[in-house]
N, C-alpha and C. Protein backbone atom coordinates (compact mmCIF):
# COMPACT_ATOMS: atom_id res chain seq x y z
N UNK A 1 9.55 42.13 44.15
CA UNK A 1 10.93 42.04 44.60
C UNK A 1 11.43 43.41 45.05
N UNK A 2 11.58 44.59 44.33
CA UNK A 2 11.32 45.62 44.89
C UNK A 2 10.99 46.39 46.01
N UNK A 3 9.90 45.72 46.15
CA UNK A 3 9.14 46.34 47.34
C UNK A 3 9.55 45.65 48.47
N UNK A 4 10.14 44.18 48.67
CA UNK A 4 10.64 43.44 49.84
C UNK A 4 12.23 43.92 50.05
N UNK A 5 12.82 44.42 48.62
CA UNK A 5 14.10 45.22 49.05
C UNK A 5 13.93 46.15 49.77
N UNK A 6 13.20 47.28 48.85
CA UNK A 6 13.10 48.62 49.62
C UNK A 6 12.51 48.09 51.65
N UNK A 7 11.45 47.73 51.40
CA UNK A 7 11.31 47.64 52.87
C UNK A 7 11.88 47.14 53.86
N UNK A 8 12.79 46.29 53.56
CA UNK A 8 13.84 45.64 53.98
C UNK A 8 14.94 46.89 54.24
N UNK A 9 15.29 47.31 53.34
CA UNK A 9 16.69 47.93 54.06
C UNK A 9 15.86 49.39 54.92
N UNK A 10 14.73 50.08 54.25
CA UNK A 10 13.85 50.88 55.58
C UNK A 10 13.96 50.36 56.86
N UNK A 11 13.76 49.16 57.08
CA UNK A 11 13.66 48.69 58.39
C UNK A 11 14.89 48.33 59.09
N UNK A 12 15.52 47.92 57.85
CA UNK A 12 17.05 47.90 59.20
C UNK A 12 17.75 49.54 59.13
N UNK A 13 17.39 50.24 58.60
CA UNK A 13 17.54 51.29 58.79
C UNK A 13 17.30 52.68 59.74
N UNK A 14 16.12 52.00 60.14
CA UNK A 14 15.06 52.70 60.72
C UNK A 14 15.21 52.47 62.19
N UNK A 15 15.94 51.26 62.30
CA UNK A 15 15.77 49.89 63.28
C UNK A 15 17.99 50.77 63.69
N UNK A 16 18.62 50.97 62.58
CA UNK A 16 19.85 50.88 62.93
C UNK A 16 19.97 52.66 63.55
N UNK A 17 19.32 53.51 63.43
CA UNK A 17 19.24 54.64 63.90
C UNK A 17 18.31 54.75 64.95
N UNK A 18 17.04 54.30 64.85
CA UNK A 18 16.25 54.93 65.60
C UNK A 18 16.72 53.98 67.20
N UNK A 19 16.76 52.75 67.03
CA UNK A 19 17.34 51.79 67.86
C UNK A 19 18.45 51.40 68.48
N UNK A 20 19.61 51.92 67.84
CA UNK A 20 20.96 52.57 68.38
C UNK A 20 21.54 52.06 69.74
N UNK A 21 20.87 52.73 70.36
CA UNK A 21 21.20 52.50 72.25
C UNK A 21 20.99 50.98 72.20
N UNK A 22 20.14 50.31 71.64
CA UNK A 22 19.62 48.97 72.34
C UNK A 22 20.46 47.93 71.54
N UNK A 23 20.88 48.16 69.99
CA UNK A 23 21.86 47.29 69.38
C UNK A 23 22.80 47.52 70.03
N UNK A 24 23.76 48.38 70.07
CA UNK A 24 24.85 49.03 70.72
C UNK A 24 24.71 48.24 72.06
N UNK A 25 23.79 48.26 73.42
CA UNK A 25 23.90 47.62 74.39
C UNK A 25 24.01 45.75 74.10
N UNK A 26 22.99 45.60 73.24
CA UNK A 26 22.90 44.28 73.18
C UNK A 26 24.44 43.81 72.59
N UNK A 27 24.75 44.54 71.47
CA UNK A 27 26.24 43.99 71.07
C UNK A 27 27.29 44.29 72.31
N UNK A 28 27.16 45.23 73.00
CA UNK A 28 28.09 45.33 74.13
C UNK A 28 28.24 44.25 75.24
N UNK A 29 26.52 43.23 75.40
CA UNK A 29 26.33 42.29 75.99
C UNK A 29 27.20 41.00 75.50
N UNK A 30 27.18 40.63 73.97
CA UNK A 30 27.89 39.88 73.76
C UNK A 30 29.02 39.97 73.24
N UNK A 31 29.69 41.30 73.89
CA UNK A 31 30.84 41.18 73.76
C UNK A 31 31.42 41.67 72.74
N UNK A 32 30.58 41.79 71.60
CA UNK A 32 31.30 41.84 70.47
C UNK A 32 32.05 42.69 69.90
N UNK A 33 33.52 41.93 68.87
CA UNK A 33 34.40 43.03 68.53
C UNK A 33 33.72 44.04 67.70
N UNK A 34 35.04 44.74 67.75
CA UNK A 34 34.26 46.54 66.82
C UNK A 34 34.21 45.82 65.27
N UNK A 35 35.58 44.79 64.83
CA UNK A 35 34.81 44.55 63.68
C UNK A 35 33.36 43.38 63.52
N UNK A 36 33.11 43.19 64.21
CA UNK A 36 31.64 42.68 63.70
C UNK A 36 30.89 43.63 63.56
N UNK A 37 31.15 45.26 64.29
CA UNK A 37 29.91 46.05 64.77
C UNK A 37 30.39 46.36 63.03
N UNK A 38 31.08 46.95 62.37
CA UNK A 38 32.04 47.60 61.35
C UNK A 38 30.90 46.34 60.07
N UNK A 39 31.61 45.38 60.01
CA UNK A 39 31.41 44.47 59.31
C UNK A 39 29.80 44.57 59.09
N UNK A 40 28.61 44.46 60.20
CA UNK A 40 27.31 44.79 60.56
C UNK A 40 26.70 45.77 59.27
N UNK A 41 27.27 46.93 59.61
CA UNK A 41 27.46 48.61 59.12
C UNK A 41 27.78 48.22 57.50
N UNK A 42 28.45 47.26 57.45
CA UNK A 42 29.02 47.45 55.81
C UNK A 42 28.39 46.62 55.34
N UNK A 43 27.48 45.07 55.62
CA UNK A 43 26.39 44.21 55.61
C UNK A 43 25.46 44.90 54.90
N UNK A 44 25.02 46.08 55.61
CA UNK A 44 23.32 46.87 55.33
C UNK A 44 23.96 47.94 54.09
N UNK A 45 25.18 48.31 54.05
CA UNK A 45 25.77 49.53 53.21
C UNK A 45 25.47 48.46 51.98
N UNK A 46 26.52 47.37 51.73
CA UNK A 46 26.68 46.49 50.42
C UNK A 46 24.90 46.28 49.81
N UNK A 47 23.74 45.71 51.13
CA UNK A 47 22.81 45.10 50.85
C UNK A 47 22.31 46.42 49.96
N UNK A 48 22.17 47.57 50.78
CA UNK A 48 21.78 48.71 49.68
C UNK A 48 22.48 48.98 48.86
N UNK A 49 23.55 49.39 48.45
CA UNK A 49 24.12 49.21 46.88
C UNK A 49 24.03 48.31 45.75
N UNK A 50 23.62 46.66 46.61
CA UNK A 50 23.14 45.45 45.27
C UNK A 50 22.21 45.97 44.87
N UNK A 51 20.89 46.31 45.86
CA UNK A 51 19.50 46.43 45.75
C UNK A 51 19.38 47.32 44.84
N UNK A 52 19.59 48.21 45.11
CA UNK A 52 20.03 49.64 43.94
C UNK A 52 20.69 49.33 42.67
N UNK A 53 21.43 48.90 42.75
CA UNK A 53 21.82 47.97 41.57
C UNK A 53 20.93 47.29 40.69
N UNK A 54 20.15 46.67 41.59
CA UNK A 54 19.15 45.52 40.91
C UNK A 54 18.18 45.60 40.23
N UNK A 55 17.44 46.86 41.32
CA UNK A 55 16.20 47.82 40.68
C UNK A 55 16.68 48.21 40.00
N UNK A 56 18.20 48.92 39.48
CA UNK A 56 17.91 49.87 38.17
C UNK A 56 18.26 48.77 36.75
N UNK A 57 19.05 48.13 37.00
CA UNK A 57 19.25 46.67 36.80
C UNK A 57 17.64 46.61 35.86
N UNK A 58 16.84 46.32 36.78
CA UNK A 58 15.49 45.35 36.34
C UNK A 58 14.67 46.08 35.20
N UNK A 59 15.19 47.83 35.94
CA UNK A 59 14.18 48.81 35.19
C UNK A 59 14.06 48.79 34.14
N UNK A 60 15.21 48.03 33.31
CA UNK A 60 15.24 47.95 31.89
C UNK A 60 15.65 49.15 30.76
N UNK A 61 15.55 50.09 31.64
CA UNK A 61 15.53 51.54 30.88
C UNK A 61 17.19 52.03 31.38
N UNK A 62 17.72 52.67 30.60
CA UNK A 62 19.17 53.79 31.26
C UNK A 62 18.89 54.65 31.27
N UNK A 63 17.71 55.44 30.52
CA UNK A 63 17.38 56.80 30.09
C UNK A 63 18.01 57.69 31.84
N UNK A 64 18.74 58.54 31.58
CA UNK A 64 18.20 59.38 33.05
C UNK A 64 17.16 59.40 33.52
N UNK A 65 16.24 59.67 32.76
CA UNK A 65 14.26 60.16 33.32
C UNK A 65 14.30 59.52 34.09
N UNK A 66 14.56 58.08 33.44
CA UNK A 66 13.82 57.03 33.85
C UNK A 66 14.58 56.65 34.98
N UNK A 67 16.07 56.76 35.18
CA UNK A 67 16.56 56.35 36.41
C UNK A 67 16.19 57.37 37.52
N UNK A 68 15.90 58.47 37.22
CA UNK A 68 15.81 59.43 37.89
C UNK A 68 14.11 59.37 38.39
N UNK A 69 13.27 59.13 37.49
CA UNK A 69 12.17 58.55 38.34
C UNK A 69 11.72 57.35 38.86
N UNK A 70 13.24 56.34 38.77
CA UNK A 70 13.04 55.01 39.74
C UNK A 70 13.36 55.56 41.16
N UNK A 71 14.26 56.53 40.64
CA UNK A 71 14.98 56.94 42.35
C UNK A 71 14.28 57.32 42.74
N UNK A 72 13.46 58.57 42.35
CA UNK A 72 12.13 59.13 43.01
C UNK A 72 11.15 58.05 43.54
N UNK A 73 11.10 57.38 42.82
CA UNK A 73 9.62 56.17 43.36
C UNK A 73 10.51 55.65 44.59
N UNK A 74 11.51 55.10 44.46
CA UNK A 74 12.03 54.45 45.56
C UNK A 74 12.39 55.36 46.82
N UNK A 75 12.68 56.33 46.37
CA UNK A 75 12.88 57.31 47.90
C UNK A 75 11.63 57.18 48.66
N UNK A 76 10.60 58.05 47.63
CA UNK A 76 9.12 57.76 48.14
C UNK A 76 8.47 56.86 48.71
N UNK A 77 8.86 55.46 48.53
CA UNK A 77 8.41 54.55 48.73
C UNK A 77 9.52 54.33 50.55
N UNK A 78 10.16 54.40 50.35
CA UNK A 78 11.10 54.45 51.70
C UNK A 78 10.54 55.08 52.75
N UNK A 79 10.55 56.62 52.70
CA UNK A 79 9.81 57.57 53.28
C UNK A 79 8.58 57.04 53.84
N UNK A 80 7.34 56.66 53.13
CA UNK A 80 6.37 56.08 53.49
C UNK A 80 6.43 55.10 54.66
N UNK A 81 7.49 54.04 54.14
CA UNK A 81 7.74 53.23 54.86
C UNK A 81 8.21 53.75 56.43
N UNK A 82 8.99 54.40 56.37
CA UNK A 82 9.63 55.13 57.54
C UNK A 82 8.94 55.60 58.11
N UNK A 83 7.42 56.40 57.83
CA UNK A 83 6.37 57.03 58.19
C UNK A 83 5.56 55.77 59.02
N UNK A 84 5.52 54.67 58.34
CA UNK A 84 4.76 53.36 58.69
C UNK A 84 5.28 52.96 60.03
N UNK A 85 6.85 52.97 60.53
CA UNK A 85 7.64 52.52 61.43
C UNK A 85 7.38 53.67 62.36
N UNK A 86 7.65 54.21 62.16
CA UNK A 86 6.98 55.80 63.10
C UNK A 86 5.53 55.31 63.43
N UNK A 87 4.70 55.44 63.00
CA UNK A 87 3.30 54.95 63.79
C UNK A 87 3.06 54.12 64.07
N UNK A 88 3.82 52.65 63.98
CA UNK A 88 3.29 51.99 64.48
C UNK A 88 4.65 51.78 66.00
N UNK A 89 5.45 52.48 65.78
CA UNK A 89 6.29 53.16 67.13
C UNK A 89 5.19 53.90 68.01
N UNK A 90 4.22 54.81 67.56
CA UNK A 90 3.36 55.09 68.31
C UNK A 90 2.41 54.44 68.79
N UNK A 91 1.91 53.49 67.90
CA UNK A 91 0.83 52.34 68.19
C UNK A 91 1.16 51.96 69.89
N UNK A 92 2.57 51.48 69.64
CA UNK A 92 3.25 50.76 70.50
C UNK A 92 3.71 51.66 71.62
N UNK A 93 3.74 52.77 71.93
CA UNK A 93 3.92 53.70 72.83
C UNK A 93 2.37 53.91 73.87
N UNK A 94 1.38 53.43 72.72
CA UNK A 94 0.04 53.38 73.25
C UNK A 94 -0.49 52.44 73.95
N UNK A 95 0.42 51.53 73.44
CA UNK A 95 -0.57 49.78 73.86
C UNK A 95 0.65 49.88 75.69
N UNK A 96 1.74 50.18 75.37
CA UNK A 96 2.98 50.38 76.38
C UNK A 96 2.26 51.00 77.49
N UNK A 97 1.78 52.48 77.13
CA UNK A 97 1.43 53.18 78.02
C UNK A 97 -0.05 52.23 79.10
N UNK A 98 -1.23 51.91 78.29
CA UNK A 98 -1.88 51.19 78.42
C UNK A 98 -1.83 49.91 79.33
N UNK A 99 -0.84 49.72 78.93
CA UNK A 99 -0.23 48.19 79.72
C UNK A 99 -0.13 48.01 80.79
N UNK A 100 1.08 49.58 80.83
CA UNK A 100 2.16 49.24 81.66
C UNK A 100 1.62 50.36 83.02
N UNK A 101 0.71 50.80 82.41
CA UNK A 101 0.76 52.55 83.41
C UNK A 101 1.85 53.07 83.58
N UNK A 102 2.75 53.07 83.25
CA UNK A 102 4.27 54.26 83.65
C UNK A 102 4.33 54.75 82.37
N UNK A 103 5.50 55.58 82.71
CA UNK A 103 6.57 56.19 81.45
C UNK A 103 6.58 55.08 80.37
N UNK A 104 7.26 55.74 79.11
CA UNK A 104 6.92 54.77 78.37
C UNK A 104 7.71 55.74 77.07
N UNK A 105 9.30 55.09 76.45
CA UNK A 105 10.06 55.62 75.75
C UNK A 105 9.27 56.36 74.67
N UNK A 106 10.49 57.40 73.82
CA UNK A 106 10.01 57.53 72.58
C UNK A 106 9.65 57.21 71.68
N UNK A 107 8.57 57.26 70.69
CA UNK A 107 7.71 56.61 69.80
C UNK A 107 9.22 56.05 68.77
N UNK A 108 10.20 56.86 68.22
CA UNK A 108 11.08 56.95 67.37
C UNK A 108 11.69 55.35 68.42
N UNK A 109 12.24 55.71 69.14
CA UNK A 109 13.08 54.28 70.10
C UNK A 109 11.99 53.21 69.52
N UNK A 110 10.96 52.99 70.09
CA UNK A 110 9.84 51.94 69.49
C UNK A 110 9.37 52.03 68.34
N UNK A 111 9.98 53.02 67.25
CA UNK A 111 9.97 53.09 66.06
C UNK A 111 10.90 51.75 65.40
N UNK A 112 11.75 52.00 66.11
CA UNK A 112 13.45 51.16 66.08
C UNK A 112 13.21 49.34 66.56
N UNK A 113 12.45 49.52 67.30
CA UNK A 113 12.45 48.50 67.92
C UNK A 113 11.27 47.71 66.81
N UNK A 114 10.31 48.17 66.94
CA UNK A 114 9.11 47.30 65.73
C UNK A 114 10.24 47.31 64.20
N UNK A 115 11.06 47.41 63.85
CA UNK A 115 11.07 47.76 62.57
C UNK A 115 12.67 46.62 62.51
N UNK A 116 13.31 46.65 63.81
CA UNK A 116 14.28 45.41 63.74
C UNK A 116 12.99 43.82 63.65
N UNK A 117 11.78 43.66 64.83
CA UNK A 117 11.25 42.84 65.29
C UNK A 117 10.45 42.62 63.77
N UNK A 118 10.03 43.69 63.02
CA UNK A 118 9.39 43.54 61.41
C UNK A 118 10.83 42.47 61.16
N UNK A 119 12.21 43.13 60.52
CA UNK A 119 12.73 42.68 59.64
C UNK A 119 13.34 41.88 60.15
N UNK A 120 13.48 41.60 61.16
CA UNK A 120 14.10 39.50 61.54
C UNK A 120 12.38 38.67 61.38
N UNK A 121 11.18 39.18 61.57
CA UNK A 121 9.97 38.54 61.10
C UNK A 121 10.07 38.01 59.51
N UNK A 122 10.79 39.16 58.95
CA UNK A 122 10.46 38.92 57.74
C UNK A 122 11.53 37.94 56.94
N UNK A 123 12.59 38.68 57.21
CA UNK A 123 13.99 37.15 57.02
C UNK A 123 13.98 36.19 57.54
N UNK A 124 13.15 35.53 58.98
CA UNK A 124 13.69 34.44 58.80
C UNK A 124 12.72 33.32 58.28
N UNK A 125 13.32 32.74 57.40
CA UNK A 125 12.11 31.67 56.43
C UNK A 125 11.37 30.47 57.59
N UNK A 126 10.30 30.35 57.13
CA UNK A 126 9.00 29.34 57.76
C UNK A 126 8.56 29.86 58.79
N UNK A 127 8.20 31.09 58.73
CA UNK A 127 7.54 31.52 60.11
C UNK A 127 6.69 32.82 59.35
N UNK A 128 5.24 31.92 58.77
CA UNK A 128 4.06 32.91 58.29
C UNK A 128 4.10 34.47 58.99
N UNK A 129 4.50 35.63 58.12
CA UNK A 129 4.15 36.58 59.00
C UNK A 129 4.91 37.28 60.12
N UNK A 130 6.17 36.46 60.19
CA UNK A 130 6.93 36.54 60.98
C UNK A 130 6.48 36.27 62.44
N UNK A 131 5.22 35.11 62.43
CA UNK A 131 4.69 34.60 63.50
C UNK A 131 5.89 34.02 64.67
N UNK A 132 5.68 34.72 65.79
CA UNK A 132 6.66 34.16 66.88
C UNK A 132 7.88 34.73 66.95
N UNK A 133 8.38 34.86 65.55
CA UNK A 133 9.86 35.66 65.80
C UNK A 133 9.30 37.27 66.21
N UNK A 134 8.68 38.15 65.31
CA UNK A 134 8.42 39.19 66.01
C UNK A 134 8.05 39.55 67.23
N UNK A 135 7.32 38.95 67.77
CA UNK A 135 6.99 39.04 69.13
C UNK A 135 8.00 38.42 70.00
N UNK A 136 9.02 37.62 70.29
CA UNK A 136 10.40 37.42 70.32
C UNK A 136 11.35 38.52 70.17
N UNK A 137 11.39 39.25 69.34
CA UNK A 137 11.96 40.02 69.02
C UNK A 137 11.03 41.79 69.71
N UNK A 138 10.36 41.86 69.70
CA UNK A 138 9.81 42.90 70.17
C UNK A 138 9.45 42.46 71.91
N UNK A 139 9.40 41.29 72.51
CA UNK A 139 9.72 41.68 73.57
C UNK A 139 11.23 42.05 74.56
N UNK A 140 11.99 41.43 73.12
CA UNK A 140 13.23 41.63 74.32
C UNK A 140 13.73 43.10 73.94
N UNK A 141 13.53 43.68 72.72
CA UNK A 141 13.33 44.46 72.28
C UNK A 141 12.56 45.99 73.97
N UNK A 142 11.64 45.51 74.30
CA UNK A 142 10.65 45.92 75.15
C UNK A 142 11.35 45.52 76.44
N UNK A 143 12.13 44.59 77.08
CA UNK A 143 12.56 44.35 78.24
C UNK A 143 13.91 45.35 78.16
N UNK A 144 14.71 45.55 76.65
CA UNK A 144 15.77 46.46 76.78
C UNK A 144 15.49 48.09 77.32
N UNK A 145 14.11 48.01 77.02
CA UNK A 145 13.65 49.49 77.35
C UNK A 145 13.22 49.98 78.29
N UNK A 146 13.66 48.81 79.54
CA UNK A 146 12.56 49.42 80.55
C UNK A 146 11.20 48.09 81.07
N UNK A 147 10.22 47.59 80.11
CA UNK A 147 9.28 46.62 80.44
C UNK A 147 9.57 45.32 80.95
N UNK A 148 9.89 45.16 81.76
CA UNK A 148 10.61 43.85 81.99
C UNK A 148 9.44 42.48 82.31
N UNK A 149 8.34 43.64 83.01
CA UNK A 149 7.06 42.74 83.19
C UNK A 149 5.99 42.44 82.28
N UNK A 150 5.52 43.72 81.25
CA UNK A 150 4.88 44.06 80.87
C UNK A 150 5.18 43.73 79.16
N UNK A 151 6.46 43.34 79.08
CA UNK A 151 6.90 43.12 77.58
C UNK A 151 6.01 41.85 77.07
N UNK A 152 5.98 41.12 76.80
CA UNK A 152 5.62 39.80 76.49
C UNK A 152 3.54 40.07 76.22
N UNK A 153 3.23 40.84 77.72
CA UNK A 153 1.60 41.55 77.35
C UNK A 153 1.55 42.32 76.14
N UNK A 154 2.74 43.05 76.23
CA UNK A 154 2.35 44.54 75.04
C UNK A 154 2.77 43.87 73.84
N UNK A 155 4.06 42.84 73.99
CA UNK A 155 4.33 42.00 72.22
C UNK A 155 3.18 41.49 71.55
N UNK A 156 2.15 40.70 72.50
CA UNK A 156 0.52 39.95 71.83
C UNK A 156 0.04 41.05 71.69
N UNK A 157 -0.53 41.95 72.03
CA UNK A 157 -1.44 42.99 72.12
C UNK A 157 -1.02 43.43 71.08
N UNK A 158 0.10 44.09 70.27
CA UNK A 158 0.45 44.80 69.11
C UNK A 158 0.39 43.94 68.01
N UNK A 159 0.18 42.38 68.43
CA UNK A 159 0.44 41.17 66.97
C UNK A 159 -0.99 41.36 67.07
N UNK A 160 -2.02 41.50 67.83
CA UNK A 160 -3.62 41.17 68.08
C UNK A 160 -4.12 42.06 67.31
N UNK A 161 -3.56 43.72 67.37
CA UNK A 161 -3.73 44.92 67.18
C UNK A 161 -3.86 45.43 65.65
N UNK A 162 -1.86 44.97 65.31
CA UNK A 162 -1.74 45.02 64.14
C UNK A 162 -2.89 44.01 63.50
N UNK A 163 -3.04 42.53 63.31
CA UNK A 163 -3.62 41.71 63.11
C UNK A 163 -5.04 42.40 62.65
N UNK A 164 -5.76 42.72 63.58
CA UNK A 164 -7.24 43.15 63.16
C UNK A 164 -7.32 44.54 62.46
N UNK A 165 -6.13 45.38 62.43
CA UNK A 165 -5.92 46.59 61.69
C UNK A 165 -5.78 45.78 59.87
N UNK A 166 -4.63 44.75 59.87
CA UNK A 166 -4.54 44.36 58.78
C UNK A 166 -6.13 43.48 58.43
N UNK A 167 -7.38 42.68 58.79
CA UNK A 167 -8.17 42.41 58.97
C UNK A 167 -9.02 43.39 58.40
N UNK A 168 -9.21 44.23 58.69
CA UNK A 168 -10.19 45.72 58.75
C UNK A 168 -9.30 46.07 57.50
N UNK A 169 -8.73 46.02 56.92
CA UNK A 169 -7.92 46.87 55.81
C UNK A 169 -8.07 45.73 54.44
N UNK A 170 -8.28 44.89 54.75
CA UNK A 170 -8.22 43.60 53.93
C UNK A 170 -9.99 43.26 53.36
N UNK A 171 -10.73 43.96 54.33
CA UNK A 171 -12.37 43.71 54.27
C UNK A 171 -12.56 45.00 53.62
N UNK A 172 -11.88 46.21 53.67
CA UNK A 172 -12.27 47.00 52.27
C UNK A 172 -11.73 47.37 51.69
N UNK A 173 -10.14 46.90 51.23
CA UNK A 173 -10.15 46.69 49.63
C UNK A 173 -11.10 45.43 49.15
N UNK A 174 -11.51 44.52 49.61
CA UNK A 174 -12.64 43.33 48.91
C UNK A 174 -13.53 44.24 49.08
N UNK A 175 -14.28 44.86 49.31
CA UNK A 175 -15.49 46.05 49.52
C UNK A 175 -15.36 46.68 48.42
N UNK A 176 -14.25 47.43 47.99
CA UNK A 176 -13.89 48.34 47.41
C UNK A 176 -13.61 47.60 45.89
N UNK A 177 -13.26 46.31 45.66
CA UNK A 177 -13.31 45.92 44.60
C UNK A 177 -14.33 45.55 44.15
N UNK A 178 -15.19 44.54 45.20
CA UNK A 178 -16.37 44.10 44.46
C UNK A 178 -17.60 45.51 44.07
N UNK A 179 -17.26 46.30 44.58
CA UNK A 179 -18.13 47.82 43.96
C UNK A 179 -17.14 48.10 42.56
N UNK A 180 -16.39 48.65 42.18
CA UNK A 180 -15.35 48.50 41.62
C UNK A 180 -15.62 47.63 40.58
N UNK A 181 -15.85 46.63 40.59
CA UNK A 181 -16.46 45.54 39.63
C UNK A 181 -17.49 45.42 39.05
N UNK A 182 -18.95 45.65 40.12
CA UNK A 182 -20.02 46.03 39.81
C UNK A 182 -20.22 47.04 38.86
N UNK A 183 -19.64 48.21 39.58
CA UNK A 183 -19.61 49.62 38.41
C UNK A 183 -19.11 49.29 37.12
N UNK A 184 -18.11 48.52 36.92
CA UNK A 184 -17.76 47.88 36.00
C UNK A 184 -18.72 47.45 34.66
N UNK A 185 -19.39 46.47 35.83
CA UNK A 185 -20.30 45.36 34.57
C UNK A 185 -21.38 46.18 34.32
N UNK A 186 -21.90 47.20 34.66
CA UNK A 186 -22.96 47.94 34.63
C UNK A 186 -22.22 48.84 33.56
């Protein structure tokens, strides 16, 4: 539970800064008043103050230490995350460039953009993986930036990409356990 908080508010976070220009345009598209944008802003503020709440909440402990090294784990764990949205902003600057042959925004902008297209994947329920919504979301995401042709190629290519990265990562931790195990019984 934890770990779907923390990464959760990383990503709309990550997604509400690094992505900026393209929420901002898209809400300008529909119009919308300043308090929804306001209301939006105080949505992600409240969601991180429950969450924070919850974890220390769960931790069971009041000790300072101990709150003080939940906070640490959880910063850390953020950071990482943020590091994660950053490269695979680059991933996607690569597969872009690749694609598209032109220019091709900042990794941080497509930092923003994978990390909204992650966290509507991940909220919205019955869609394994965030199958279909992300790539939905990362092409229009990709048409706001410029790809208008090329979006929809580079959205499969990064689900194909990511996909066999997670694939390849999944074949050795099982590698790594069944040695791990062996050493074990021996």
């Amino acid at each position: 539970m934890a770990e779907a908080v923390l990464v959760t508010i990383t990503a709309a976070s990550v997604t509400m800064i690094f992505a900026h220009p393209i929420l901002t345009r898209s809400l300008d598209q529909l119009q919308s008043p300043t308090w929804l944008r306001v209301t939006l802003f105080g949505l992600v503020t409240a969601a991180t103050i429950v969450a924070t709440a919850y974890l220390l909440r769960r931790s069971g402990d009041t000790k300072a230490k101990s709150l003080a090294s939940l906070a640490t784990g959880a910063a850390i764990a953020c950071a990482l995350y943020v590091v994660f949205y950053i490269a695979n902003g680059a991933l996607l600057v690569g597969l872009a460039a690749s694609l598209s042959g032109g220019d091709t925004p900042s990794a941080l902008l497509l930092a923003g953009v994978v990390s909204l297209a992650w966290f509507a994947g991940f909220i919205v329920p019955g869609a394994p993986a965030g199958l279909g919504v992300r790539e939905l979301i990362l092409t229009i995401g990709l048409e706001q930036v410029g790809f208008r042709a090329e979006a929809l190629a580079i959205a499969l290519t990064y689900r194909i990409v990511t996909l066999l990265g997670d694939l390849l990562l999944a074949l050795a931790a099982y590698a790594l356990a069944r040695r791990a195990t062996k050493t074990a019984k021996n």
